[in-house]
Protein backbone atom coordinates (compact mmCIF):
# COMPACT_ATOMS: atom_id res chain seq x y z
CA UNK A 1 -28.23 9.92 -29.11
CA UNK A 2 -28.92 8.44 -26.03
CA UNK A 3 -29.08 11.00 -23.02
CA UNK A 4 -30.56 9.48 -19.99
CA UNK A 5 -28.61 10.19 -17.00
CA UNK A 6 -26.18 7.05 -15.43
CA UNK A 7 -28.07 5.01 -13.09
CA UNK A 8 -27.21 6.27 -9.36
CA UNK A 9 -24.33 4.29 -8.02
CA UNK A 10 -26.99 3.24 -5.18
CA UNK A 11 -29.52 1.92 -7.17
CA UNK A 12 -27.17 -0.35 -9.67
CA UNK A 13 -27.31 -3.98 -9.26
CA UNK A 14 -24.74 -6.41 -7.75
CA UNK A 15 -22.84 -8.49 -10.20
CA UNK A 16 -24.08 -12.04 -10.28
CA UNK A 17 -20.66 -13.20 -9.56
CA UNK A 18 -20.36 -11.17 -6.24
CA UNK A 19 -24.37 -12.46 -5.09
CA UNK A 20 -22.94 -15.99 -5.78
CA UNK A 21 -19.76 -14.91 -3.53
CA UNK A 22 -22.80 -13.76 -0.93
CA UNK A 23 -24.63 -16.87 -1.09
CA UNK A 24 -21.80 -19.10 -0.27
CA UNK A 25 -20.89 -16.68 3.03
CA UNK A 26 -24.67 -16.71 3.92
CA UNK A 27 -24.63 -20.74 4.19
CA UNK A 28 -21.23 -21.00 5.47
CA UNK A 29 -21.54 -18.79 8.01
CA UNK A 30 -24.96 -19.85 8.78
CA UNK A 31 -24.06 -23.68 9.22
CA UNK A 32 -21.47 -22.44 11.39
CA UNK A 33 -23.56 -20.82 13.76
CA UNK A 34 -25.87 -23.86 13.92
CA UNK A 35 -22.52 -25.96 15.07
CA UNK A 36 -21.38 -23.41 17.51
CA UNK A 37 -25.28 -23.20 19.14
CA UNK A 38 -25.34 -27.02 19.21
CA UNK A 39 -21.94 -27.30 20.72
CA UNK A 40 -21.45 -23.86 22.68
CA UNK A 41 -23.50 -25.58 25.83
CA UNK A 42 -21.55 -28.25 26.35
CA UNK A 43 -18.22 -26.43 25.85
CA UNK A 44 -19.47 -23.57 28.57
CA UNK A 45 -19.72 -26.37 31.15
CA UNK A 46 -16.56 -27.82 30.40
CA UNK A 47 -14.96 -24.38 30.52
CA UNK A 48 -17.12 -23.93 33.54
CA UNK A 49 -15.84 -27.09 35.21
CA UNK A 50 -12.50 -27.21 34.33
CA UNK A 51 -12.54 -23.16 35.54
CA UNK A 52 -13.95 -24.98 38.97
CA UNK A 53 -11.32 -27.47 39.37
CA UNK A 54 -8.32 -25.52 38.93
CA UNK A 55 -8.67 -21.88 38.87
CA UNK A 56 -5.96 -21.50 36.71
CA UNK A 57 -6.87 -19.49 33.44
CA UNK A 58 -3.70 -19.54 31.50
CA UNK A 59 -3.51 -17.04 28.43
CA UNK A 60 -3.70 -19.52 25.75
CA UNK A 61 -6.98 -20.03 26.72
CA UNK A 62 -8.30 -16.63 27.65
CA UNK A 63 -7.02 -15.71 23.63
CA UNK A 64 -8.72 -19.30 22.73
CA UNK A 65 -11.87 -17.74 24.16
CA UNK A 66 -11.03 -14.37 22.42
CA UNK A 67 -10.94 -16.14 19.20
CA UNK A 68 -14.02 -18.44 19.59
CA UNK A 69 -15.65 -14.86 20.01
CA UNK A 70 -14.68 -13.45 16.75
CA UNK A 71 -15.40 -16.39 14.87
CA UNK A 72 -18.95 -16.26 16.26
CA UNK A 73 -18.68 -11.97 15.58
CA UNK A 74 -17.54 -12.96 12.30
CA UNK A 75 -20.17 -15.57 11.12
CA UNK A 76 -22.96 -13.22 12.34
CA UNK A 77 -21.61 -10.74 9.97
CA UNK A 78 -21.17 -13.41 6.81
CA UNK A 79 -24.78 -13.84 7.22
CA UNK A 80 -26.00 -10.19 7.58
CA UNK A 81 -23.41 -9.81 4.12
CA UNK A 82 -24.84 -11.90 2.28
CA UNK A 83 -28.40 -11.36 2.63
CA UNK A 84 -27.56 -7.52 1.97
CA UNK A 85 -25.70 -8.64 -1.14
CA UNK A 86 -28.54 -10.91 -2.02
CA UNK A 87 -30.66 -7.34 -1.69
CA UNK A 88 -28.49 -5.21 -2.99
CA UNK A 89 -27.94 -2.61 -0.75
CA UNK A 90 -24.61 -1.64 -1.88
CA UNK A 91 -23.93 0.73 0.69
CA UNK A 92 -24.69 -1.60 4.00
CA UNK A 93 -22.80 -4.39 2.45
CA UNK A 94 -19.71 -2.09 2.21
CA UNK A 95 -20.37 -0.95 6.09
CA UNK A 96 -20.11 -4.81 6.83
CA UNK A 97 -17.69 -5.60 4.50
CA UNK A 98 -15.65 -2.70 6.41
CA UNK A 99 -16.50 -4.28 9.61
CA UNK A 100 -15.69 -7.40 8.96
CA UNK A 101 -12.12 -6.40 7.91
CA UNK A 102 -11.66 -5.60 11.49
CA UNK A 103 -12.76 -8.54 12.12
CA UNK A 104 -10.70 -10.19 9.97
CA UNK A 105 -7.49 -8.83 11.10
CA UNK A 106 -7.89 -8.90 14.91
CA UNK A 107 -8.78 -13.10 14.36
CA UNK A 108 -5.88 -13.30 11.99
CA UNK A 109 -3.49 -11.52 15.37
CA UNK A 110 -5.12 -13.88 17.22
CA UNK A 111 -3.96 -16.89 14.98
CA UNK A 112 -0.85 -15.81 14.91
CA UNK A 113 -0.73 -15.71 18.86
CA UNK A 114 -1.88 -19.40 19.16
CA UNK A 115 -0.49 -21.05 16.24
CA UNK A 116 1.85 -19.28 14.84
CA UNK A 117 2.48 -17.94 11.20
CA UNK A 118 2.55 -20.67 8.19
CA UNK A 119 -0.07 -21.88 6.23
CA UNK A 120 -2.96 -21.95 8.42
CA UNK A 121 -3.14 -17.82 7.40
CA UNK A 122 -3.75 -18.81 3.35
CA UNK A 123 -7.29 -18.68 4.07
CA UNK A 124 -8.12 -15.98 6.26
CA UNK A 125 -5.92 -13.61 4.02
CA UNK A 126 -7.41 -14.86 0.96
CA UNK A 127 -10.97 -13.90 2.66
CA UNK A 128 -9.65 -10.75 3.99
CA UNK A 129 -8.33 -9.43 0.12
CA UNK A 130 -11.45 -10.14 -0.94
CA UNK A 131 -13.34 -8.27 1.60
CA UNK A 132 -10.90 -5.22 0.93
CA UNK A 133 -11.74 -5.85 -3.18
CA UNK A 134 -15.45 -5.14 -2.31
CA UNK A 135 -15.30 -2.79 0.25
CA UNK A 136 -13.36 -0.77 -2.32
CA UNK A 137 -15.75 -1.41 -5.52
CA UNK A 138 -18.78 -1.84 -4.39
CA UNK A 139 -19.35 1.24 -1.83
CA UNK A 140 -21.53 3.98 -3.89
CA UNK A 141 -19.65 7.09 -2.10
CA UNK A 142 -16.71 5.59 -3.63
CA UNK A 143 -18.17 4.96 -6.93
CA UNK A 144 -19.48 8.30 -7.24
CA UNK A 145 -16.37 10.03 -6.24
CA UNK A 146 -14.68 8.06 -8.71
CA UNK A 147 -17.42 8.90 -11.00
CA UNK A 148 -17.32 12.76 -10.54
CA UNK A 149 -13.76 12.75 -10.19
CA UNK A 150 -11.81 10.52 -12.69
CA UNK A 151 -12.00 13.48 -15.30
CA UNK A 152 -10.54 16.41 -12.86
CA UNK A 153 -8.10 14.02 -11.10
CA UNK A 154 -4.81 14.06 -14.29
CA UNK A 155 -5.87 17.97 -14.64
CA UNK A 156 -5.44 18.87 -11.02
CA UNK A 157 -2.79 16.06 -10.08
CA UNK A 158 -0.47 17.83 -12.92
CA UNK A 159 -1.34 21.26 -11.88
CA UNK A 160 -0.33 20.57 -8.27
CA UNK A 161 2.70 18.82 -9.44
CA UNK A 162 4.32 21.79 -10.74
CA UNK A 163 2.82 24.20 -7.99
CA UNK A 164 4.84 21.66 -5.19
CA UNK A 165 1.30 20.78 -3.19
CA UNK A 166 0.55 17.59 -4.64
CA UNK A 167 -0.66 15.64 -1.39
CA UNK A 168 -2.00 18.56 0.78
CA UNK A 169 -5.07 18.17 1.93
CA UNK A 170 -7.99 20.38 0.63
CA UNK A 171 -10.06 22.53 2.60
CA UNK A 172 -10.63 21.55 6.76
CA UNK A 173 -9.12 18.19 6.66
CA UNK A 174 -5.87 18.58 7.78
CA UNK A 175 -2.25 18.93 6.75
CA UNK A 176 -2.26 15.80 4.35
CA UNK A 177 -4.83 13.54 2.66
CA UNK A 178 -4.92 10.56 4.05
CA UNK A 179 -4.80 8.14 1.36
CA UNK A 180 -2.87 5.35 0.39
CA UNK A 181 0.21 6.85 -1.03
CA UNK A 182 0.65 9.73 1.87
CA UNK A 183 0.71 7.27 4.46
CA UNK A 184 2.36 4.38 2.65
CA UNK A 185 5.89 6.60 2.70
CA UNK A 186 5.30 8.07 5.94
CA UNK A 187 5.69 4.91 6.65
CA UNK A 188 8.77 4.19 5.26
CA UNK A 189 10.46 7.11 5.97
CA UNK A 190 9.44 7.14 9.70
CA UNK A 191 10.87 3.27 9.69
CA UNK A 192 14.51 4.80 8.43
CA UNK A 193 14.47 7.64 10.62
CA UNK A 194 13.29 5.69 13.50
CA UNK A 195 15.66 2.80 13.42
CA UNK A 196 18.73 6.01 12.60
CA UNK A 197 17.53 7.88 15.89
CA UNK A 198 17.39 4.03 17.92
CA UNK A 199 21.03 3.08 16.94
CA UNK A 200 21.85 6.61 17.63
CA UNK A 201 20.58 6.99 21.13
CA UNK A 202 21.57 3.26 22.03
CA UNK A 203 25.13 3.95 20.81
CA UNK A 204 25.21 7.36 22.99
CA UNK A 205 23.60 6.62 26.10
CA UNK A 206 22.31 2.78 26.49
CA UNK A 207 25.96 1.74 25.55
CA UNK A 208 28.24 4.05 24.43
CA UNK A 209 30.30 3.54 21.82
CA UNK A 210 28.91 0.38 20.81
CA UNK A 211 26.83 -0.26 17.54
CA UNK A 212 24.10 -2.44 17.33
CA UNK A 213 21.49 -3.38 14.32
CA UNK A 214 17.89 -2.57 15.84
CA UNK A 215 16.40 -3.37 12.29
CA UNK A 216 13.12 -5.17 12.91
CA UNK A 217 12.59 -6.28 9.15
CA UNK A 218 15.33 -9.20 7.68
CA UNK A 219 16.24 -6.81 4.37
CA UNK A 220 16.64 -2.78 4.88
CA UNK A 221 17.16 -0.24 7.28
CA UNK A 222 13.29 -0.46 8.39
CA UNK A 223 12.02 -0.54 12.20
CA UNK A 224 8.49 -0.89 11.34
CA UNK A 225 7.22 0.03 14.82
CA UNK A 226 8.12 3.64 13.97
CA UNK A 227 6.46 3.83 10.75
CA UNK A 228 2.93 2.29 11.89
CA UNK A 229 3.69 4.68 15.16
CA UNK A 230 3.99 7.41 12.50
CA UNK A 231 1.32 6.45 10.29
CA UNK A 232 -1.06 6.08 13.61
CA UNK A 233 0.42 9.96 14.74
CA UNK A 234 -0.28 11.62 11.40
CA UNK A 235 -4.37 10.08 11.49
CA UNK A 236 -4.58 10.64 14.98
CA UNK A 237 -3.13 14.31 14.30
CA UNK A 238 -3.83 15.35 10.87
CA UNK A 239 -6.61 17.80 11.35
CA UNK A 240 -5.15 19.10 14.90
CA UNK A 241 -1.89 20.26 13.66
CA UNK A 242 -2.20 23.84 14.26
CA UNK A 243 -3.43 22.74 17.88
CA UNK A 244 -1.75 23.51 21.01
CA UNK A 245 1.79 21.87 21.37
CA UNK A 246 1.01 20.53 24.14
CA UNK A 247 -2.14 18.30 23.01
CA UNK A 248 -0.06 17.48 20.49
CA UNK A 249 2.56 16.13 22.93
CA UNK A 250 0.03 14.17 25.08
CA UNK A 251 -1.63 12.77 22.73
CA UNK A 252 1.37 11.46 20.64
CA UNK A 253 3.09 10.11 24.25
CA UNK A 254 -0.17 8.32 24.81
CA UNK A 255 -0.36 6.77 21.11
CA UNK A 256 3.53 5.89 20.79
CA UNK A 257 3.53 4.33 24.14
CA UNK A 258 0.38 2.41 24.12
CA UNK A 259 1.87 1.17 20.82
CA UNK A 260 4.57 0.35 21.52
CA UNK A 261 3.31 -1.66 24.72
CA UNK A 262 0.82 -3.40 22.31
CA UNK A 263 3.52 -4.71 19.67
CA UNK A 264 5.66 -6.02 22.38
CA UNK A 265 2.81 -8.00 23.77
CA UNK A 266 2.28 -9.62 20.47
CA UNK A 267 5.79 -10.10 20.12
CA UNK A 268 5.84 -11.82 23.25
CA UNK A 269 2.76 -13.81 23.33
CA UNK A 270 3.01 -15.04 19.39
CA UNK A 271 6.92 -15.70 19.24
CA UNK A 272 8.13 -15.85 22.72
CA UNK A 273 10.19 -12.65 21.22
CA UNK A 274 11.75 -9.83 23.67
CA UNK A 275 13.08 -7.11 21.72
CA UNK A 276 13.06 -4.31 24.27
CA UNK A 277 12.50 -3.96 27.92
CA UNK A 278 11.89 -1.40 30.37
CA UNK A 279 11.76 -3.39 33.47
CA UNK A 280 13.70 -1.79 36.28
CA UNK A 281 13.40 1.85 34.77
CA UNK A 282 13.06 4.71 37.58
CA UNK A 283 12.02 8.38 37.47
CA UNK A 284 15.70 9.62 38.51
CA UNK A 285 16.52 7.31 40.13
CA UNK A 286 14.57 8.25 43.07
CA UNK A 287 11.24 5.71 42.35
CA UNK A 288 9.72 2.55 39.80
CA UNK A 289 8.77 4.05 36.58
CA UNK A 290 5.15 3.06 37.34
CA UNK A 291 4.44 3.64 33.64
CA UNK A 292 7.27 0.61 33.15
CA UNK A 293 5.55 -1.23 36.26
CA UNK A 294 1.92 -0.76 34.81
CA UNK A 295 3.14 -1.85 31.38
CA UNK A 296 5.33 -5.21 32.68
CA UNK A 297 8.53 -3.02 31.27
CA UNK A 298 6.81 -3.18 27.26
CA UNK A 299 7.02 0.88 27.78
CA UNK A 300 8.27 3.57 30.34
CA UNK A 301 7.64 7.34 31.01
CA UNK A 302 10.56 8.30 29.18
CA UNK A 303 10.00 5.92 26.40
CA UNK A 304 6.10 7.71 26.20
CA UNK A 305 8.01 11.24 25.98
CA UNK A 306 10.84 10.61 23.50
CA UNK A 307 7.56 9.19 20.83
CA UNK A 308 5.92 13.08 22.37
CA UNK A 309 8.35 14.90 21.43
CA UNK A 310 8.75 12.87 17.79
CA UNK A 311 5.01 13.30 17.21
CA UNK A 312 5.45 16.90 17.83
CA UNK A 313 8.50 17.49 15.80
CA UNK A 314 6.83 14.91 13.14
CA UNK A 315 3.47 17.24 12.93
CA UNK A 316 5.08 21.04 13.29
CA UNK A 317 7.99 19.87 11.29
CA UNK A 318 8.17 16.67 9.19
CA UNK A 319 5.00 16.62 7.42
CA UNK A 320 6.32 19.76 4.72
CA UNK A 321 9.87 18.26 4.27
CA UNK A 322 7.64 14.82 3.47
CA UNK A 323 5.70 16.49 0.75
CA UNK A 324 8.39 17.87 -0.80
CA UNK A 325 10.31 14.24 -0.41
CA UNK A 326 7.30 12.78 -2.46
CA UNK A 327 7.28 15.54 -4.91
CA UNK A 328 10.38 14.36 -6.14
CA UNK A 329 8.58 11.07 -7.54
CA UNK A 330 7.26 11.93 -11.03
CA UNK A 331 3.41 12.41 -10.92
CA UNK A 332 2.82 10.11 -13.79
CA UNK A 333 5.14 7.23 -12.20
CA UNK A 334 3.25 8.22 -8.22
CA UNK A 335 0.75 5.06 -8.32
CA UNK A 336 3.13 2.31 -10.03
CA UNK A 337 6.14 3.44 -8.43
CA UNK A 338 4.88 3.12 -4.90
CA UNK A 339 2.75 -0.05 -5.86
CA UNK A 340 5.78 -1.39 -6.22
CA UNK A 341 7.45 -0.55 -3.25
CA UNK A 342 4.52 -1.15 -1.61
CA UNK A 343 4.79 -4.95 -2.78
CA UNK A 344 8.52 -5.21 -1.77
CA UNK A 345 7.66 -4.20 1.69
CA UNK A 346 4.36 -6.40 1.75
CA UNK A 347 6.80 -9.64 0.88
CA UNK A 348 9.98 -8.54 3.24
CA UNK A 349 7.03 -8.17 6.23
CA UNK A 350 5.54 -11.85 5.20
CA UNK A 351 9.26 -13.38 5.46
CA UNK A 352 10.42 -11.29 8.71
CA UNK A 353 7.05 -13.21 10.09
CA UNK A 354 8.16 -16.80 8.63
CA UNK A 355 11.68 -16.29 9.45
CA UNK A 356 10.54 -15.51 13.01
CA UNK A 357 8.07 -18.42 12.94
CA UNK A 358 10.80 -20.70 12.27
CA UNK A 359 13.19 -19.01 14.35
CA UNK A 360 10.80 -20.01 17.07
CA UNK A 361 10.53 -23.62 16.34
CA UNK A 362 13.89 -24.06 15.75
CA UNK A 363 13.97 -22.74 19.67
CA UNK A 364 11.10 -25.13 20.54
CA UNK A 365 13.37 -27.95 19.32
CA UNK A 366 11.11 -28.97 16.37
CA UNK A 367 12.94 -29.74 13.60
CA UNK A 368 12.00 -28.14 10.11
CA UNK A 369 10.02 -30.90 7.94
CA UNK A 370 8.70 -28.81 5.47
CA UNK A 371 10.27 -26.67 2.30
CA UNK A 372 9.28 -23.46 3.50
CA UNK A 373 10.90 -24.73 6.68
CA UNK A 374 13.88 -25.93 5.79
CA UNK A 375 14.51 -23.04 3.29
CA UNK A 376 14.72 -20.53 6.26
CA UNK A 377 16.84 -22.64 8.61
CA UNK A 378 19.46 -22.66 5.45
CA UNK A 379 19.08 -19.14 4.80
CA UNK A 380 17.89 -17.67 8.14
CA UNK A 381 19.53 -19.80 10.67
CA UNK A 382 19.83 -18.76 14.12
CA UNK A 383 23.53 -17.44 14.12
CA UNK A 384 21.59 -15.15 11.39
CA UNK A 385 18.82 -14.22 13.30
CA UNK A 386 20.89 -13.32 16.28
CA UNK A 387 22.55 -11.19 14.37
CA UNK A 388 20.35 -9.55 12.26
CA UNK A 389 17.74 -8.95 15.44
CA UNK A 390 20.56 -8.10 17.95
CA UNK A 391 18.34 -6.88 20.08
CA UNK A 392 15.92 -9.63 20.59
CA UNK A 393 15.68 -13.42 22.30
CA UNK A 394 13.42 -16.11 21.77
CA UNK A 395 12.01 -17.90 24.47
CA UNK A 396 9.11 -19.98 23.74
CA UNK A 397 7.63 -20.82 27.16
CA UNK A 398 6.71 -16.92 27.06
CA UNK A 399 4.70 -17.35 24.35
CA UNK A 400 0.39 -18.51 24.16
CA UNK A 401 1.08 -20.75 21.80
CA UNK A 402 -1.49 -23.74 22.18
């Protein structure tokens, strides 16, 4: 009987496929960086010149610039990936596979800013999966939790099924753990609850009387800005919730509103969209909301209090009634049964962003010539659009597009 110990998770070899996988980032990314040194001199005088001649540096080309960045940020971490992988040093290729994640995803935002959302993404999200796929395999501290743990994890998943505390976190690190499955339905439920407490509070004080859809996704009663506000609340939060009230205020104000500021830029500078604005607020009518002034109306004092005073009811309050919400969900059905939700939001996301894309060209006055195209203006016209996103205009000389 054989009883030598498992090889540390450290030590163990990378897979010939994924060292093939590192080779071809190593070259890429190196052959890129030998174009971009042979051609980033002349481009820095031209940008230097035309800077000169005009003085005018519109935002399409300060997020050009932005982007030219990352792709150099980008290709300097290919290379450093694959001659880890080529080394196997597990755990530094998963610290650049995690960094180049965030890389990923800020150049895919940027993208999406100057070109819009179509088929120019296939790439970019094909690279960025794959980077997730290793980050997630091939990190040893993951590998040996999984090792340690895969035995204990039906035992103690069953046993804290029927004792109600399946999800609390264990020990010091806060009210939840922050996995996957936690944060994947305080997502969802914060999108339902924030979109009821919107119509509400439009329908009572903005206009009363009168109903209007603030659903920012085309199928459900989803607003996803409060569920990613939620999800961003509970990881900001999760290990101060017995902390003062007040911290727990301030620092949910600052979150919500910078948040909120931040997804109407994008909105703005990617689709031309407005979908709120807080231009013209005052602070009782006596003053400018200088938050609103600071923030070009994306987000206002009061705005930054009402997401306070959620994060603080969402922490002290929420969180329990949450648990108990995802108790409900068998413990052996958990994992597929979100998966699958999971999924169904993934694909109604990808098809609010084409449906806006197309919205938006439609606007331009370019005429759908493709499939994809033409399948939205049939289904997702723009007497649809304006309906379903009552709330929001297009107007595509806001946007960076290039």
């Amino acid at each position: 009987m054989n009883t030598e110990a498992p090889a540390p998770a450290e030590s163990r070899k990378i897979s010939v496929i994924l060292k093939l996988y590192g080779v071809y980032c190593l070259v890429t990314a190196a052959a890129v960086l030998v174009i971009m040194a042979l051609i980033m001199v002349p481009l820095i005088q031209y940008g230097t010149q035309l800077f000169r001649e005009s003085h005018d540096v519109t935002l399409t080309m300060s997020l050009a610039v932005l982007q030219l960045v990352m792709f150099v940020v980008g290709a300097v971490g290919y290379v450093a990936f694959g001659v880890l992988m080529l080394r196997n040093r597990r755990r530094h290729v998963a610290q650049i596979a995690y960094g180049l994640i965030a890389v990923n995803i800020v150049s895919g935002l940027l993208e999406i800013m100057l070109n819009g959302f179509g088929d120019n993404l296939i790439y970019d999200g094909v690279r960025l999966l794959i980077l997730i796929v290793i980050a997630s395999t091939i990190d040893p501290t993951l590998i040996s939790e999984r090792q340690l743990q895969r035995k204990l994890r039906d035992m103690e998943t069953e046993e804290a099924a029927e004792a109600g505390t399946l999800g609390r976190a264990k020990g010091d690190r806060g009210f939840i753990e922050l996995d996957f499955f936690n944060l994947f339905w305080v997502f969802v439920v914060c999108c339902v609850l924030g979109l009821v407490i919107e119509t509400i509070y439009h329908m009572v004080i903005v206009d009363p009387g009168v109903y209007q859809d603030r659903a920012g996704l085309l199928y459900g009663p989803f607003s996803p800005i409060y569920g990613f506000g939620a999800v961003l609340m509970t990881v900001a939060l999760n290990r101060f919730y017995k902390a003062n009230p007040v911290i727990i205020f301030l620092v949910s104000a600052v979150i919500g509103g910078l948040f909120e500021a931040a997804t109407a830029w994008f909105m703005q500078v990617g689709f031309g969209a407005e979908a709120w604005s807080y231009s013209g607020s005052t602070i009782f009518g006596l003053f400018p909301d200088p938050i609103a002034v600071l923030f070009g109306g994306r987000t206002s004092t009061l705005f930054m209090c009402m997401w306070g005073v959620l994060g603080l009811a969402w922490i002290k309050v929420c969180l329990p009634w949450l648990l108990k919400l995802i108790n409900l969900i068998p413990w052996q059905a958990r994992y597929s049964f979100t998966a699958l939700c999971a999924a169904l939001m993934l694909v109604n996301g990808i098809m609010t962003l084409q449906a806006l894309e197309c919205w938006y060209q439609r606007e331009s006055g370019i005429a759908p010539s493709s499939p994809v195209e033409q399948f939205y203006a049939e289904h997702y016209d723009d007497a649809y659009m304006e309906h379903r996103f009552q709330s929001m205009t297009i107007t595509p000389g806001d946007s960076a597009r290039a």
